[in-house]
N, C-alpha and C. Protein backbone atom coordinates (compact mmCIF):
# COMPACT_ATOMS: atom_id res chain seq x y z
N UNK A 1 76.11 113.66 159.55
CA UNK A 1 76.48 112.36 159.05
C UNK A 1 75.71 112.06 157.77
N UNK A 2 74.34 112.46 157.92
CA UNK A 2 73.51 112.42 156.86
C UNK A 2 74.12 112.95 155.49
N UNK A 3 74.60 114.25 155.75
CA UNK A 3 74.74 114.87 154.30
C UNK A 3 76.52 114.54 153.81
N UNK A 4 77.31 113.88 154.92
CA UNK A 4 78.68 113.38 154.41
C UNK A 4 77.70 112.06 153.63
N UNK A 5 77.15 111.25 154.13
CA UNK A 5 76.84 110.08 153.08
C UNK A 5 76.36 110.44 151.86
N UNK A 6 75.57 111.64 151.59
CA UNK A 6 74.64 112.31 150.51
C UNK A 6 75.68 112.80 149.67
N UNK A 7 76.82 112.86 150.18
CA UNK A 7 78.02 113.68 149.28
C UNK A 7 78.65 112.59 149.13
N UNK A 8 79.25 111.59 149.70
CA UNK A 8 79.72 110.42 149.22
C UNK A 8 79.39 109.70 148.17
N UNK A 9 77.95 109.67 148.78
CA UNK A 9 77.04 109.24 147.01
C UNK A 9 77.12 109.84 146.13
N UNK A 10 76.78 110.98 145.97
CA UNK A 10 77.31 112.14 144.59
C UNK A 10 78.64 111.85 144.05
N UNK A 11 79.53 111.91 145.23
CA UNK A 11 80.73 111.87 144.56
C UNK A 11 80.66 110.59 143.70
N UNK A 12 80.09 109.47 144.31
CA UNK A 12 80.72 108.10 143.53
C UNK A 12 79.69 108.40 142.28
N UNK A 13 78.65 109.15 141.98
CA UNK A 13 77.64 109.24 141.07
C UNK A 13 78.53 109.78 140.00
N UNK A 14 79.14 111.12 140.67
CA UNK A 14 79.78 111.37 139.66
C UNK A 14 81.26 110.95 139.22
N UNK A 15 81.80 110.12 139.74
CA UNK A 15 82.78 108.85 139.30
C UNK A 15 82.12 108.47 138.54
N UNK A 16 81.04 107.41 138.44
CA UNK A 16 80.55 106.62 137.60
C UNK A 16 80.36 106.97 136.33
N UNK A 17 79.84 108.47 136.03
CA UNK A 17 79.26 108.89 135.16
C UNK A 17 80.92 109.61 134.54
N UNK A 18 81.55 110.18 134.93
CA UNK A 18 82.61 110.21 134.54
C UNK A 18 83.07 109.20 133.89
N UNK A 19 83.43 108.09 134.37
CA UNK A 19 83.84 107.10 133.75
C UNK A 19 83.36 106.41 132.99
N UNK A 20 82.18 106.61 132.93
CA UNK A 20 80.92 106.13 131.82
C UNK A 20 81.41 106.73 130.33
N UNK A 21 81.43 107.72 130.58
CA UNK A 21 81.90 109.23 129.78
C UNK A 21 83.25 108.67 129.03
N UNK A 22 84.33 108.65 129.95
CA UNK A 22 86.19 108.22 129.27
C UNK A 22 85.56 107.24 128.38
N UNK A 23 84.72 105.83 129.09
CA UNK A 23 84.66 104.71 128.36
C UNK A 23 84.09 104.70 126.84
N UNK A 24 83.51 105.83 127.09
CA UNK A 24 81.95 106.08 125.59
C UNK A 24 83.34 106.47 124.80
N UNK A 25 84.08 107.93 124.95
CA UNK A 25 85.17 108.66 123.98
C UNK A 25 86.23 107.55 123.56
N UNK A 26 86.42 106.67 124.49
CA UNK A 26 87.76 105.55 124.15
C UNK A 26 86.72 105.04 122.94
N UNK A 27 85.68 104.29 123.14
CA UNK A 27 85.07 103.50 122.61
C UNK A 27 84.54 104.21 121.29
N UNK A 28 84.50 105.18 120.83
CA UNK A 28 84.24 106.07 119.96
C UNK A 28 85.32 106.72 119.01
N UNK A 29 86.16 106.64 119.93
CA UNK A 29 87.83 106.46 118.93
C UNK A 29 88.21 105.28 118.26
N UNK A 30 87.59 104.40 119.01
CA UNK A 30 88.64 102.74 118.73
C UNK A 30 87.83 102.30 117.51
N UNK A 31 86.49 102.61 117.68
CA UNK A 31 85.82 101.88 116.93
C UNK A 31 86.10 101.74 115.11
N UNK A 32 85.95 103.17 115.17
CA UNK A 32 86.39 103.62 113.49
C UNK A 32 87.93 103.05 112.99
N UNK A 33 88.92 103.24 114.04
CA UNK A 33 89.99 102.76 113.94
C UNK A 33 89.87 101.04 113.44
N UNK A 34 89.36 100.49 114.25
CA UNK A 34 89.34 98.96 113.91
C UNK A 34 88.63 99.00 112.63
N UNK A 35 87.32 99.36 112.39
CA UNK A 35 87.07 99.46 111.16
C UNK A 35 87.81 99.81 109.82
N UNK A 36 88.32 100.55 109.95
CA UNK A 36 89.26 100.88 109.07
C UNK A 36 90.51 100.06 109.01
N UNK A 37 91.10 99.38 110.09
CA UNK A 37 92.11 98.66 109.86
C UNK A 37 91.29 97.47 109.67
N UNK A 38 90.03 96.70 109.38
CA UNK A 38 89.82 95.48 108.38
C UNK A 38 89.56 95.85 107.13
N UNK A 39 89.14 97.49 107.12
CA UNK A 39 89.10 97.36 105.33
C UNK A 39 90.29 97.62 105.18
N UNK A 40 91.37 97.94 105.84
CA UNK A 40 92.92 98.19 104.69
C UNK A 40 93.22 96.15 104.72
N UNK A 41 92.92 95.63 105.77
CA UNK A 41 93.26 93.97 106.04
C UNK A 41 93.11 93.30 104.49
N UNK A 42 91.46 93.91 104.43
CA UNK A 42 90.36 93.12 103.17
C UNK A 42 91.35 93.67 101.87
N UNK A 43 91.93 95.64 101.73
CA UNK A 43 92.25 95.78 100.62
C UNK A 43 93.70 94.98 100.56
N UNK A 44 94.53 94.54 101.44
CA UNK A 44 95.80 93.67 101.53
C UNK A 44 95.62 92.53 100.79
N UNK A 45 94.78 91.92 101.02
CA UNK A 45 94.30 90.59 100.54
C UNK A 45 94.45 90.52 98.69
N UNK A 46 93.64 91.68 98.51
CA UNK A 46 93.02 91.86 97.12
C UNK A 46 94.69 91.88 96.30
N UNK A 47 95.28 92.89 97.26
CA UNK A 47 96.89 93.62 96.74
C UNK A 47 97.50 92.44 96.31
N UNK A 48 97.30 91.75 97.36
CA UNK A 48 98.35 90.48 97.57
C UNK A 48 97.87 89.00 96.47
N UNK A 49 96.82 89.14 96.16
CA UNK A 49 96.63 88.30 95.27
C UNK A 49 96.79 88.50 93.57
N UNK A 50 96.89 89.72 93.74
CA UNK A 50 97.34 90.77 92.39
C UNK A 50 98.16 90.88 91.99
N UNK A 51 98.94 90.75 93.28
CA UNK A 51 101.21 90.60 92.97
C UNK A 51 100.86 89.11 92.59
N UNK A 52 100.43 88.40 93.72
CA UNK A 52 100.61 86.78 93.17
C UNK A 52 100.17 86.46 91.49
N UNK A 53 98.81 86.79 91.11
CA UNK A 53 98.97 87.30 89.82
C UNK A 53 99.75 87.48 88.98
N UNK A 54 100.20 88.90 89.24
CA UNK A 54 101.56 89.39 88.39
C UNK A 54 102.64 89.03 88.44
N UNK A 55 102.90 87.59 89.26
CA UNK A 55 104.32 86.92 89.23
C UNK A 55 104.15 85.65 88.62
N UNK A 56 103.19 85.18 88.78
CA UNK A 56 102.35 83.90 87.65
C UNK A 56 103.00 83.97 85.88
N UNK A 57 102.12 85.61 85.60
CA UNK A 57 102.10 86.59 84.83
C UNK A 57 103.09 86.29 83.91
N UNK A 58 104.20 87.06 84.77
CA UNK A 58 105.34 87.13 84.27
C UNK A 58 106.90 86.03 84.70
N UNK A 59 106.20 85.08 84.81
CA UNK A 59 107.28 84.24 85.07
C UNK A 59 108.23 83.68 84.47
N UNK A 60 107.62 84.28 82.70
CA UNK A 60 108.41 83.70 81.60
C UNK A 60 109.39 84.68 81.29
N UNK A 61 109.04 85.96 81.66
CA UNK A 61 110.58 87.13 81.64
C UNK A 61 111.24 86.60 82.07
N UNK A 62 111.60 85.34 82.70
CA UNK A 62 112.54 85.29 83.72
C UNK A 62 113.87 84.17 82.40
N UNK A 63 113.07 84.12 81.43
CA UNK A 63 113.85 83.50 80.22
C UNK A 63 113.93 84.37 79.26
N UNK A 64 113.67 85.54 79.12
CA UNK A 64 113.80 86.55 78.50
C UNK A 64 115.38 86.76 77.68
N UNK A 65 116.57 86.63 78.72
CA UNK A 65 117.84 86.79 78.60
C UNK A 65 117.84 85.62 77.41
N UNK A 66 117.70 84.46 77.60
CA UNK A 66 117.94 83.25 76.87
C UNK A 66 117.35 83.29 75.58
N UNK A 67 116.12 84.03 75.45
CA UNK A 67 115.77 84.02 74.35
C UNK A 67 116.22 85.35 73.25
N UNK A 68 117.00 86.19 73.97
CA UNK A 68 117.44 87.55 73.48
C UNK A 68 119.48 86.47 72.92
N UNK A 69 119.49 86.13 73.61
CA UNK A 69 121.09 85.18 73.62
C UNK A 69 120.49 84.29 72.07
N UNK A 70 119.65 83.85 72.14
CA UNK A 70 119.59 82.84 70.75
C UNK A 70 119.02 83.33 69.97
N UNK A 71 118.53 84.51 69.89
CA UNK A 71 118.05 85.66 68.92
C UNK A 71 119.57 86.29 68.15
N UNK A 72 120.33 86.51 69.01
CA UNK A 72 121.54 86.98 68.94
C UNK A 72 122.41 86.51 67.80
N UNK A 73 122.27 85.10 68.48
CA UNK A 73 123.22 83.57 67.56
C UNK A 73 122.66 83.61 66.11
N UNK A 74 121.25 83.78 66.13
CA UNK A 74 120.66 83.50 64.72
C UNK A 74 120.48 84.50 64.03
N UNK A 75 121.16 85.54 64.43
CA UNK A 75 121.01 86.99 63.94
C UNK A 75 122.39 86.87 63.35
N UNK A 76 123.76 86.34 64.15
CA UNK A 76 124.69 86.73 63.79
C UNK A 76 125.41 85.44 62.42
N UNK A 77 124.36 84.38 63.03
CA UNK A 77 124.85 83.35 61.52
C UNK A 77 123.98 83.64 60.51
N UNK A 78 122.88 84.79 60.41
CA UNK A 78 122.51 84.93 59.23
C UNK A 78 123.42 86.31 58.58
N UNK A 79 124.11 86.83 59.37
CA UNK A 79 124.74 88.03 58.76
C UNK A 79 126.03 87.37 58.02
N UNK A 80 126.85 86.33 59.05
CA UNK A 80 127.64 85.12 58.35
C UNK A 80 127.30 84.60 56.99
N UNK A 81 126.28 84.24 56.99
CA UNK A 81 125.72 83.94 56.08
C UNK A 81 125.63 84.64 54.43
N UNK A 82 125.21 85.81 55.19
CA UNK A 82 125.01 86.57 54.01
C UNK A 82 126.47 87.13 53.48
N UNK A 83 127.02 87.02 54.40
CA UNK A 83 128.32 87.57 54.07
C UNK A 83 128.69 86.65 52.86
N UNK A 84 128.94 85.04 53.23
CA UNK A 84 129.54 84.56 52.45
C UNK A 84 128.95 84.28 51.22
N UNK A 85 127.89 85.02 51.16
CA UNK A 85 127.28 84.44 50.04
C UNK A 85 127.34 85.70 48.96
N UNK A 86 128.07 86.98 49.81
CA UNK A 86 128.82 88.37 48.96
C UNK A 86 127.47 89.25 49.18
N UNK A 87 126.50 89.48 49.97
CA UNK A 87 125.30 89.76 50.33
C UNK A 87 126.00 91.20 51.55
């Protein structure tokens, strides 16, 4: 009876320590992982304020067309122009 309890105990000893063990390797995987997914978080941030930036930026391309259209007009009444003047 003695040595079934002495082996019972071992066994759960070595459960414990087993599982001690899974918990350390999980915990040794995860860790770097999370780390690494707040610095890509932190480099998102940076990204994302950089586009916001570059749409600030360039918000005046967005009249670009309009000013190429009245470039156009004043291009084509000075050629008018010159025309009639035998130019």
């Amino acid at each position: 009876m003695t040595s079934l309890i002495a082996a019972t105990d071992a066994g759960f000893a070595i459960g414990y320590i087993i599982g001690i063990a899974i918990v350390l390797v999980v915990v040794a995987l995860v860790v770097p992982i999370l780390l690494l997914a707040r610095s890509i978080g932190g480099q998102a941030q940076r990204i994302n304020s950089g586009l916001e930036d570059a749409v600030t930026h360039t918000a005046a391309l967005a009249e670009l067309n309009t000013t190429i259209d009245s470039a156009t007009i004043i291009v084509d009444g000075l050629r008018r122009g010159r025309q009639k003047l035998g130019g």
